[in-house]
C-alpha atoms as a PDB file:
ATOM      1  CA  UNK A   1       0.000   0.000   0.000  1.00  0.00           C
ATOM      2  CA  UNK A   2       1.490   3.058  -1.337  1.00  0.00           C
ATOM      3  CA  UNK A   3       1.493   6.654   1.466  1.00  0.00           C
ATOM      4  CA  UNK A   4      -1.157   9.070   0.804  1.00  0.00           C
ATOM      5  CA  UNK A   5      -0.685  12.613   2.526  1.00  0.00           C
ATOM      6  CA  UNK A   6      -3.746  13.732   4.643  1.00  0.00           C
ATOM      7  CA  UNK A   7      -2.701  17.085   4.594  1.00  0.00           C
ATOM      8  CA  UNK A   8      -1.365  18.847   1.453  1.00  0.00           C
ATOM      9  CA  UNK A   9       0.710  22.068   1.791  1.00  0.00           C
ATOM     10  CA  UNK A  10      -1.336  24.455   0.196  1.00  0.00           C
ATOM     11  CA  UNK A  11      -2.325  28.421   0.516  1.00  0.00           C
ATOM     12  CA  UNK A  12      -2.766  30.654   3.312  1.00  0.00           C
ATOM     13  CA  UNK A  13      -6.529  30.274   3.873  1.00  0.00           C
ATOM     14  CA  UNK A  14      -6.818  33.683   2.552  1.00  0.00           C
ATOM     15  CA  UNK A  15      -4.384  35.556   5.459  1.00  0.00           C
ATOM     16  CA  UNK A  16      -1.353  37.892   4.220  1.00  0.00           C
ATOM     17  CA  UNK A  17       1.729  35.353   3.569  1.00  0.00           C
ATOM     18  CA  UNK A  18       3.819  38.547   5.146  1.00  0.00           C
ATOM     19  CA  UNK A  19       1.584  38.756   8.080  1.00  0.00           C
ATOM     20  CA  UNK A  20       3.085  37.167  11.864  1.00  0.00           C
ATOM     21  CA  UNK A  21       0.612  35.200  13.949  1.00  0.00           C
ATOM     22  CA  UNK A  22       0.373  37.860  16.296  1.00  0.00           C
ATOM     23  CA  UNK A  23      -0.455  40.686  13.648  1.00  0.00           C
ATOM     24  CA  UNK A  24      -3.332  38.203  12.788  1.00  0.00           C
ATOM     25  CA  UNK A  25      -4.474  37.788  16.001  1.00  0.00           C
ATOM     26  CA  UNK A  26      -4.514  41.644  17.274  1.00  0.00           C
ATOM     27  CA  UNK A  27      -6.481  42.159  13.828  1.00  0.00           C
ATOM     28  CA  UNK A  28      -9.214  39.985  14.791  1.00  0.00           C
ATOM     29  CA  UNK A  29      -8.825  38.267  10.871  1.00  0.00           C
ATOM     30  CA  UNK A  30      -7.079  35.322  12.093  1.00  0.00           C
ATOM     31  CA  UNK A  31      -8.060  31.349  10.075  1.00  0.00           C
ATOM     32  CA  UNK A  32      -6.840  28.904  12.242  1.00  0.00           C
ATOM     33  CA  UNK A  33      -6.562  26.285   9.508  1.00  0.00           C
ATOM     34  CA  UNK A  34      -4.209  29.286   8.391  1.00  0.00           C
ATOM     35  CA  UNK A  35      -1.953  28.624  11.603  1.00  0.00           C
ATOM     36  CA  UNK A  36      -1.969  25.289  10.962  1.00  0.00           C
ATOM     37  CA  UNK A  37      -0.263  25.740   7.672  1.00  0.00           C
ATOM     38  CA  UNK A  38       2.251  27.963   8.751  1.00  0.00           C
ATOM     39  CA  UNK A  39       3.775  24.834  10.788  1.00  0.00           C
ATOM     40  CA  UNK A  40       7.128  24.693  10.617  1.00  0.00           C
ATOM     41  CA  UNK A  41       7.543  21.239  10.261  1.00  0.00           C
ATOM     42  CA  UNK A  42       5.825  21.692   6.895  1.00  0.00           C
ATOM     43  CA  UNK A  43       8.487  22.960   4.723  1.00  0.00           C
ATOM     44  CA  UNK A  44      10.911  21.594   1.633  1.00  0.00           C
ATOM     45  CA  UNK A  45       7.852  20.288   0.234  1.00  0.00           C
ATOM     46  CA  UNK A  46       6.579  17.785   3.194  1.00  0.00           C
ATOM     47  CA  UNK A  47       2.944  16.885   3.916  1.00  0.00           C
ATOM     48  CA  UNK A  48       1.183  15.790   6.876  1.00  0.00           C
ATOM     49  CA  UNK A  49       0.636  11.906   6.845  1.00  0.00           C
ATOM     50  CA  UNK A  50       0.252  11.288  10.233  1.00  0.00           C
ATOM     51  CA  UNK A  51      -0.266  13.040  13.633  1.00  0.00           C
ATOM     52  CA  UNK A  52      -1.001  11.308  17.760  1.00  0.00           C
ATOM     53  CA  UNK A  53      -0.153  10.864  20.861  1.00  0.00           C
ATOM     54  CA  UNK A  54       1.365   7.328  21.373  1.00  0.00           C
ATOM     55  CA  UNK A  55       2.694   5.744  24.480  1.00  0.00           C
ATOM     56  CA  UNK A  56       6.402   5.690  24.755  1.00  0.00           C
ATOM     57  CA  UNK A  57       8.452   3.559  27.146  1.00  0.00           C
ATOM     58  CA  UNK A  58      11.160   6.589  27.498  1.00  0.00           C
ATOM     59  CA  UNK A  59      14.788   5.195  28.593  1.00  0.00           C
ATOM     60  CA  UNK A  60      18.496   7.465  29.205  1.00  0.00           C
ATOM     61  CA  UNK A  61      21.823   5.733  28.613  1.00  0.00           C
ATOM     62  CA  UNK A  62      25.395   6.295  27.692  1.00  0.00           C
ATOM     63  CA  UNK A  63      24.729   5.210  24.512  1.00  0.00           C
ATOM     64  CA  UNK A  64      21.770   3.811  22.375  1.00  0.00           C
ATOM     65  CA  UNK A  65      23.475   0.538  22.844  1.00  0.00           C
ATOM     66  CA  UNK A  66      23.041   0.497  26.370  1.00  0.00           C
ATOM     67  CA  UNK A  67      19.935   1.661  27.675  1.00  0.00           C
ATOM     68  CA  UNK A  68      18.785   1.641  31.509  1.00  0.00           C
ATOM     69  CA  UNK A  69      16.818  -1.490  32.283  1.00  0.00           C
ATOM     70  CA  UNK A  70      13.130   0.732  33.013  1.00  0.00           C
ATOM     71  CA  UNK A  71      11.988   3.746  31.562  1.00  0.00           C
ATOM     72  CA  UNK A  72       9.301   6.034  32.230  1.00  0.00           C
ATOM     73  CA  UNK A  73       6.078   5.548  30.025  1.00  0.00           C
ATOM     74  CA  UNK A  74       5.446   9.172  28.492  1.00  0.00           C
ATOM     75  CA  UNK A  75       2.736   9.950  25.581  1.00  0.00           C
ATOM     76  CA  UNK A  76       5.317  11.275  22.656  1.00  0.00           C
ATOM     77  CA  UNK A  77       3.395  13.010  20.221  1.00  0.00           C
ATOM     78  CA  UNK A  78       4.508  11.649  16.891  1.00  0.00           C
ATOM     79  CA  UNK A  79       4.347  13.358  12.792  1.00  0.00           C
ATOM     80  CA  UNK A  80       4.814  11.507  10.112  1.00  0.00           C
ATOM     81  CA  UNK A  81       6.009  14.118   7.004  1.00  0.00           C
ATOM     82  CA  UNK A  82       6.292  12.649   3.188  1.00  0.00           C
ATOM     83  CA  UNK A  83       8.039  14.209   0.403  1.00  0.00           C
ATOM     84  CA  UNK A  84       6.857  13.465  -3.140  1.00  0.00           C
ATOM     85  CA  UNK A  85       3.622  11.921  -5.008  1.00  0.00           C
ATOM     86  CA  UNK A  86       1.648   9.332  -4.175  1.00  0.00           C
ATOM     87  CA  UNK A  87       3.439   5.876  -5.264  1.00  0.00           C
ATOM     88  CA  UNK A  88       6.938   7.933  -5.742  1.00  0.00           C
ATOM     89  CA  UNK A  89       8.199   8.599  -2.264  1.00  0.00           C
ATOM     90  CA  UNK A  90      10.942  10.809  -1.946  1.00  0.00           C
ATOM     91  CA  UNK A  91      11.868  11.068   1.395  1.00  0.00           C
ATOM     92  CA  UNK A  92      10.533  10.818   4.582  1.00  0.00           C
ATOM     93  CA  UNK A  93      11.322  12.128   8.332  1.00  0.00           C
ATOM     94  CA  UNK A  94       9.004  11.758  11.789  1.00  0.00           C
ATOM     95  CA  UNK A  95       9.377  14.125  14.320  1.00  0.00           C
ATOM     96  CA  UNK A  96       8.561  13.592  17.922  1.00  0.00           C
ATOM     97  CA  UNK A  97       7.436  15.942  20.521  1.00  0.00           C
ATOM     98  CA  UNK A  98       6.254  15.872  24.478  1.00  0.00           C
ATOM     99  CA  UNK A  99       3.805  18.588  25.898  1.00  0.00           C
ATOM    100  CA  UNK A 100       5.408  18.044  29.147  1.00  0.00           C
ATOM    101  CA  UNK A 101       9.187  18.951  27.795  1.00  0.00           C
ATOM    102  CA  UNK A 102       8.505  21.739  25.366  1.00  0.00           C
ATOM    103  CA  UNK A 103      12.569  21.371  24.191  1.00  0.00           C
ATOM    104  CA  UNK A 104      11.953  17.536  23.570  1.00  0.00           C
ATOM    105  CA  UNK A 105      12.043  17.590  19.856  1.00  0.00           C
ATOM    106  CA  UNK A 106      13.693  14.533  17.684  1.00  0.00           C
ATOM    107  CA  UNK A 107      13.575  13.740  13.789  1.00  0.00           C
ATOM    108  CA  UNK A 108      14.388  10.657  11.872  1.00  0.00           C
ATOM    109  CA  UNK A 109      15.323  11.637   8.186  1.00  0.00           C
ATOM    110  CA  UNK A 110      14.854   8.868   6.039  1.00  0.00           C
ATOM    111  CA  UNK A 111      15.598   8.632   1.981  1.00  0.00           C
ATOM    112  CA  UNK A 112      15.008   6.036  -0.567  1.00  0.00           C
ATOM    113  CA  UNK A 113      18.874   5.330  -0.505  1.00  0.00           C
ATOM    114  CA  UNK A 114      19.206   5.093   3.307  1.00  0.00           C
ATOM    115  CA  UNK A 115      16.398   3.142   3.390  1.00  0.00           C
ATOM    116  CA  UNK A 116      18.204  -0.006   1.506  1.00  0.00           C
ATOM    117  CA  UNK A 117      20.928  -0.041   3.852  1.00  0.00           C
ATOM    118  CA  UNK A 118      18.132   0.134   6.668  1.00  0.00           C
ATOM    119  CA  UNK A 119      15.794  -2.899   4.731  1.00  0.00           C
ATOM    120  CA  UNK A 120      19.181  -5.208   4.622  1.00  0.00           C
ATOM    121  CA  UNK A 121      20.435  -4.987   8.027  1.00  0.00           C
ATOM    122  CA  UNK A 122      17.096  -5.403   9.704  1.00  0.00           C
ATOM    123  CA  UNK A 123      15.918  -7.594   6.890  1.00  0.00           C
ATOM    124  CA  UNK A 124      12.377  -5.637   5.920  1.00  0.00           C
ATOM    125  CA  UNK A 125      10.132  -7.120   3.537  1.00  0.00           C
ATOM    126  CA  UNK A 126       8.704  -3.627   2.268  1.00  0.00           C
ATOM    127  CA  UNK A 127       9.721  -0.714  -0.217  1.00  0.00           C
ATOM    128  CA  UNK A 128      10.301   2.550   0.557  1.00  0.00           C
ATOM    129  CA  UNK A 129       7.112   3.535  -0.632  1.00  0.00           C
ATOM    130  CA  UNK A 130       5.074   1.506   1.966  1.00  0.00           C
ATOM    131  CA  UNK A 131       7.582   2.737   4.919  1.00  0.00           C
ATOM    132  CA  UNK A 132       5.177   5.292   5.647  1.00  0.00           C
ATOM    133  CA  UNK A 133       2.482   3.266   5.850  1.00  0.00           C
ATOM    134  CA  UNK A 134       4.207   0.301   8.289  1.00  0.00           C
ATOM    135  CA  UNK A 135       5.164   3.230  10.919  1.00  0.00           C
ATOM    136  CA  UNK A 136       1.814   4.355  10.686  1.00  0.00           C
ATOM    137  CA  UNK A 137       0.538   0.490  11.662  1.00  0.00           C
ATOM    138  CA  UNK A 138       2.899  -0.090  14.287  1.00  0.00           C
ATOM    139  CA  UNK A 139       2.581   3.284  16.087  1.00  0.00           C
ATOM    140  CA  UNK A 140      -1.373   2.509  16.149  1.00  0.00           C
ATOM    141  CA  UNK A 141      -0.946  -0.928  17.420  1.00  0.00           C
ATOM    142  CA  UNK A 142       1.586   0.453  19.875  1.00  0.00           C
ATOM    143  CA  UNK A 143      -1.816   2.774  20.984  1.00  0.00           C
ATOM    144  CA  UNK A 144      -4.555   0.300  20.683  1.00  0.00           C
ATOM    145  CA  UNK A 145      -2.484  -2.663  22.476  1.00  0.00           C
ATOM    146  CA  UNK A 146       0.200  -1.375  24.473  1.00  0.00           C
ATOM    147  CA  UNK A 147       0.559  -4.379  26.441  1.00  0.00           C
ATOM    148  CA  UNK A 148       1.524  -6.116  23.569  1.00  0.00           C
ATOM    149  CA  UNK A 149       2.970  -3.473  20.739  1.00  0.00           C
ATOM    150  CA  UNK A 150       5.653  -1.338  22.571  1.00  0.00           C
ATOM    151  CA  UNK A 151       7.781   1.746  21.661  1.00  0.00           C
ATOM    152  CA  UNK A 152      11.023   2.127  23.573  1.00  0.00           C
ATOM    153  CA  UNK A 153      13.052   5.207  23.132  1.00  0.00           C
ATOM    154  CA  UNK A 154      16.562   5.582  24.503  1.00  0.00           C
ATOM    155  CA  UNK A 155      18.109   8.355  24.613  1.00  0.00           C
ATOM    156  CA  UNK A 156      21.675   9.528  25.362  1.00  0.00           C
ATOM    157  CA  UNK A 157      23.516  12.638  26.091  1.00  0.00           C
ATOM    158  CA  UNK A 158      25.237  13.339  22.967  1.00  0.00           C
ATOM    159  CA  UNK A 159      21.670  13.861  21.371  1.00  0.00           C
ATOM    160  CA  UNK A 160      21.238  10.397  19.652  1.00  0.00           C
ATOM    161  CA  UNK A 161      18.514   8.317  20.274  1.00  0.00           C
ATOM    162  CA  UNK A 162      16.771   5.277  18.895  1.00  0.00           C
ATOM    163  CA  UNK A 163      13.169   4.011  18.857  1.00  0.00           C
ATOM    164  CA  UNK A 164      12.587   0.422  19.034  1.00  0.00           C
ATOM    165  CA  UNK A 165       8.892  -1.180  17.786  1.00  0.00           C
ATOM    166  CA  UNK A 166       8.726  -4.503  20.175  1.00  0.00           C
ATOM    167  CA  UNK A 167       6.208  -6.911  20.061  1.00  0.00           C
ATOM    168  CA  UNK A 168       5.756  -8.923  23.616  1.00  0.00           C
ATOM    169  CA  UNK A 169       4.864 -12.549  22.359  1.00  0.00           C
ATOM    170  CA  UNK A 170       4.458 -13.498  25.738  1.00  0.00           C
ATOM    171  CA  UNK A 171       7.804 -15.961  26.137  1.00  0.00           C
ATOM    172  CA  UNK A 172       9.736 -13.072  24.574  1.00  0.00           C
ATOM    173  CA  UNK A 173      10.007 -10.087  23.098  1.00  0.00           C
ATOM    174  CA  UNK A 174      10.864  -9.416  19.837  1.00  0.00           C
ATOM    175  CA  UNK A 175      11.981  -6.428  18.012  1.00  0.00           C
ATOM    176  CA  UNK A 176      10.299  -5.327  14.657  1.00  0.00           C
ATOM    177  CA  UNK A 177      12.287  -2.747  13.428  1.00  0.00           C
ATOM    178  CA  UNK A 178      13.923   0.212  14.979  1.00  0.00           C
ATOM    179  CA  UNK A 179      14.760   3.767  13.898  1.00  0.00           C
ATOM    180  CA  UNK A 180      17.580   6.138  14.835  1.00  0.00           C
ATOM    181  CA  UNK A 181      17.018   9.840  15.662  1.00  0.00           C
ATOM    182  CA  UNK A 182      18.354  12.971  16.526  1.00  0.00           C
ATOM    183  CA  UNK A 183      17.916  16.093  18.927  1.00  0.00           C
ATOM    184  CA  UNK A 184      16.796  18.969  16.522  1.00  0.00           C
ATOM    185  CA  UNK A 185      19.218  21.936  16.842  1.00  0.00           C
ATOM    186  CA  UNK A 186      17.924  25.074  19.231  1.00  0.00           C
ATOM    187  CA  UNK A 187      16.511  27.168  16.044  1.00  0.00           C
ATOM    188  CA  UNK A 188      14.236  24.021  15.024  1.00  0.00           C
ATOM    189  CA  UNK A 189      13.548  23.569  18.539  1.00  0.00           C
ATOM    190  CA  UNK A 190      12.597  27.513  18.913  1.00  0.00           C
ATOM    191  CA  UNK A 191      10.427  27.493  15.773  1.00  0.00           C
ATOM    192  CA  UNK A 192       8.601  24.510  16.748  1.00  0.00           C
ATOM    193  CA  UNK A 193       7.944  26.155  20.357  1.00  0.00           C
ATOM    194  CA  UNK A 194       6.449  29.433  18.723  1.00  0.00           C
ATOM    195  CA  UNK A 195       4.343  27.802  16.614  1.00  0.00           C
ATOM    196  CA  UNK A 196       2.893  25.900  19.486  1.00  0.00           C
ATOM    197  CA  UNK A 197       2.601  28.807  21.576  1.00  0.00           C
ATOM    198  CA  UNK A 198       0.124  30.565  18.907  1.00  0.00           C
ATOM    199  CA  UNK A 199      -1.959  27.645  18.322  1.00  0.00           C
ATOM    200  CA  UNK A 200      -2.549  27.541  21.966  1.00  0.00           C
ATOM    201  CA  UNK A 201      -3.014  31.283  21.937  1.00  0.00           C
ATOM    202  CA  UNK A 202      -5.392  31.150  18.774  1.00  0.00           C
ATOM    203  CA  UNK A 203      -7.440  28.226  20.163  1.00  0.00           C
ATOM    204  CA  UNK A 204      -7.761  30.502  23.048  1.00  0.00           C
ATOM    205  CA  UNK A 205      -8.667  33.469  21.248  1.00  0.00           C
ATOM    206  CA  UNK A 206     -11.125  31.264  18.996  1.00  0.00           C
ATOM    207  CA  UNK A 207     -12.843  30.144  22.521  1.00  0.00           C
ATOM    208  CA  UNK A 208     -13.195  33.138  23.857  1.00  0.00           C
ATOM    209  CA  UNK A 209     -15.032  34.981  21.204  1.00  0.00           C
ATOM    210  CA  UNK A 210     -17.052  31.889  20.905  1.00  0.00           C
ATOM    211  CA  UNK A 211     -17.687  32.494  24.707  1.00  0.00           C
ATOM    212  CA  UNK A 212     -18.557  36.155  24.159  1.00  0.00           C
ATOM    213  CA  UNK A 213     -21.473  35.509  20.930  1.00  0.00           C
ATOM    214  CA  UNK A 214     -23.095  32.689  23.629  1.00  0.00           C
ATOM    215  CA  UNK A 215     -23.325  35.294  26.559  1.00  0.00           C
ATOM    216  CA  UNK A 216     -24.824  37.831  24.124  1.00  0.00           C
ATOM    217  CA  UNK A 217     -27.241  35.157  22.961  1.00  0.00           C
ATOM    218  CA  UNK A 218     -27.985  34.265  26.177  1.00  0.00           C
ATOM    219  CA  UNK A 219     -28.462  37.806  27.355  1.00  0.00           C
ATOM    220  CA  UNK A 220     -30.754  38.168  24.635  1.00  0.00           C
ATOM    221  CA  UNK A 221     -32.590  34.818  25.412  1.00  0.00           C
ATOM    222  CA  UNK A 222     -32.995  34.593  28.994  1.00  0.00           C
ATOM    223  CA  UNK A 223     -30.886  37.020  30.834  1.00  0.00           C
ATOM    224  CA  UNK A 224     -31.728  35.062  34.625  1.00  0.00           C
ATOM    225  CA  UNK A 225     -30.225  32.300  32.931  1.00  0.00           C
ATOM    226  CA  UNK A 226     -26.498  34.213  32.237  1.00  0.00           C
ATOM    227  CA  UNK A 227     -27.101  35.557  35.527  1.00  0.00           C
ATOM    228  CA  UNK A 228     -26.869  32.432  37.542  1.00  0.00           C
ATOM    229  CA  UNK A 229     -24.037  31.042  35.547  1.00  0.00           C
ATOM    230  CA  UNK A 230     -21.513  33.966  35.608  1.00  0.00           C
ATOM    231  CA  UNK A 231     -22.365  33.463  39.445  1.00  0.00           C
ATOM    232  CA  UNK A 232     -21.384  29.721  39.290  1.00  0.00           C
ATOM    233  CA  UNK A 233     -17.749  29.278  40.020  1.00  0.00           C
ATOM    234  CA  UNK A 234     -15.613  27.171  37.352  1.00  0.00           C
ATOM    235  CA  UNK A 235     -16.095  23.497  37.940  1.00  0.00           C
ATOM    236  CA  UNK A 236     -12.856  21.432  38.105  1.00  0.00           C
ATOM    237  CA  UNK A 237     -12.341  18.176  36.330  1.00  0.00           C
ATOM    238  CA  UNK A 238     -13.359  15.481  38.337  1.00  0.00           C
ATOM    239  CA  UNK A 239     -15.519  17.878  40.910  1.00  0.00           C
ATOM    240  CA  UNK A 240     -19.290  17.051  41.115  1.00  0.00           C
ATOM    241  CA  UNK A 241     -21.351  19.649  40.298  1.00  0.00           C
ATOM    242  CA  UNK A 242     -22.334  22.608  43.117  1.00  0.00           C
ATOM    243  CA  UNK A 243     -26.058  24.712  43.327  1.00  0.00           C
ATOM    244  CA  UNK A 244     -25.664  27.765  42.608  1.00  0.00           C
ATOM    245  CA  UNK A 245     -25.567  30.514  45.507  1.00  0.00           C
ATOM    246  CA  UNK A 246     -25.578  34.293  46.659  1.00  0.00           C
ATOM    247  CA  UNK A 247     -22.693  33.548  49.337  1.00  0.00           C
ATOM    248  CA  UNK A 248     -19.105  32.218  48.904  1.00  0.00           C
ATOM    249  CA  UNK A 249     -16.476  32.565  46.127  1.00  0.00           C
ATOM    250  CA  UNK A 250     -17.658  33.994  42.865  1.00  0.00           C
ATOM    251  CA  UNK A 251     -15.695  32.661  40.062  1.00  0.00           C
ATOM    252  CA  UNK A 252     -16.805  31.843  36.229  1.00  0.00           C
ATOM    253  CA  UNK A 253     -16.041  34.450  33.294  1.00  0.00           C
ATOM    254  CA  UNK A 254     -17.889  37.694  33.526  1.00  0.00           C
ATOM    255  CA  UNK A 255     -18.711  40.611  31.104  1.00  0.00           C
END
């Protein structure tokens, strides 16, 4: 099965090419699918194939070759970026990034003549072509049965760092295939932090005004009603819900 991108690099959603996020923003004109295509990771002609969250068994050693025994078990988020058409892969890299670590950031660069010396020494049955594709499997198997499909990465100082696909066939476990990586430098890492930033900061902005046109509508509608909730206080996640009352903290948004 030949790699299809799910998310073509295209135009700017109709926002000024010349125009910052934050210009955007503080204009009130801002298209968040616009953000999304001013990702930095979508440059030299890559596409989106693939984007989650997928359990990683994280491990630190000396050196790739000798990892520490446990790890911690961290969700990684993982992107999949193809170069080329459909059928004619040029080259391919994944990136990996943690919302607990903003700096973690790691890329495996892979090309069609790489990719033979990887297929011989860890004797793949595949093409280039369907490499996307088998990552994409074995990440989602690593997600749907993580008792089973596991992803250990083990890192070491020196920035390198290797991610192993294991399968646990109960009486052992047995390693699939396994890719090497690399720390991104600081101006990759910086990039990749700003963009995040204002996709946080536009999905905030987007919530907000949302916010603001229900309040009016429910101003309009039943003005009690807005009333009583801008005198509820914020519920926490996992807190059962409290009556409303006259007395006591006031919290919620307000106008």
């Amino acid at each position: 099965m030949n790699y299809t991108p799910t998310k073509p690099q295209g135009g700017m959603g109709g926002m000024d090419v010349g125009m910052s996020p934050e210009e955007a923003l503080s204009n009130n004109i801002f298209d968040y699918p616009a953000l999304e295509e001013m990702d930095p990771s979508l440059v030299d002609g890559y596409q989106l194939f693939y984007e989650r969250e997928v359990p990683f068994e994280l491990r630190s050693a000396t050196s790739v070759d000798n990892p520490t025994e446990v790890g911690a078990l961290e969700a990684v988020r993982v992107k999949i970026l193809v170069k080329g058409e459909p059928g004619r892969l040029e080259a391919l890299r994944m990136e990996l990034s943690s919302e607990s670590n903003l700096f973690f950031h790691y890329i495996h660069d892979m090309e069609a003549r790489g990719f033979s010396t990887l297929q011989e020494s860890q004797r793949l049955m595949v093409d280039f072509s369907d490499y996307p594709t088998v990552l994409l499997r074995m990440l989602n198997q690593c997600i749907k049965e993580p008792h089973i499909h596991l992803a250990v990465y083990v890192m070491e100082p020196s920035g390198e760092a290797r991610l192993d696909f294991i399968q646990n066939m109960e009486y052992k476990f047995v390693e699939l295939l396994s890719c090497r990586f690399s720390a991104s430098p600081e101006d990759v890492v910086r990039q990749q932090v700003t963009y995040r930033y204002n996709v946080v900061k536009a999905r905030l902005s987007l919530m907000q005004a949302r916010l603001a046109d229900v309040n009016a509508l429910v101003k309009i509608k039943s003005p009690s009603l807005l009333l009583q909730l801008q005198r509820t206080p914020p519920r926490m996640q996992g807190q059962a819900p409290s009556a409303p009352s006259d007395e006591g903290r006031s919290g919620g948004w307000r106008k």
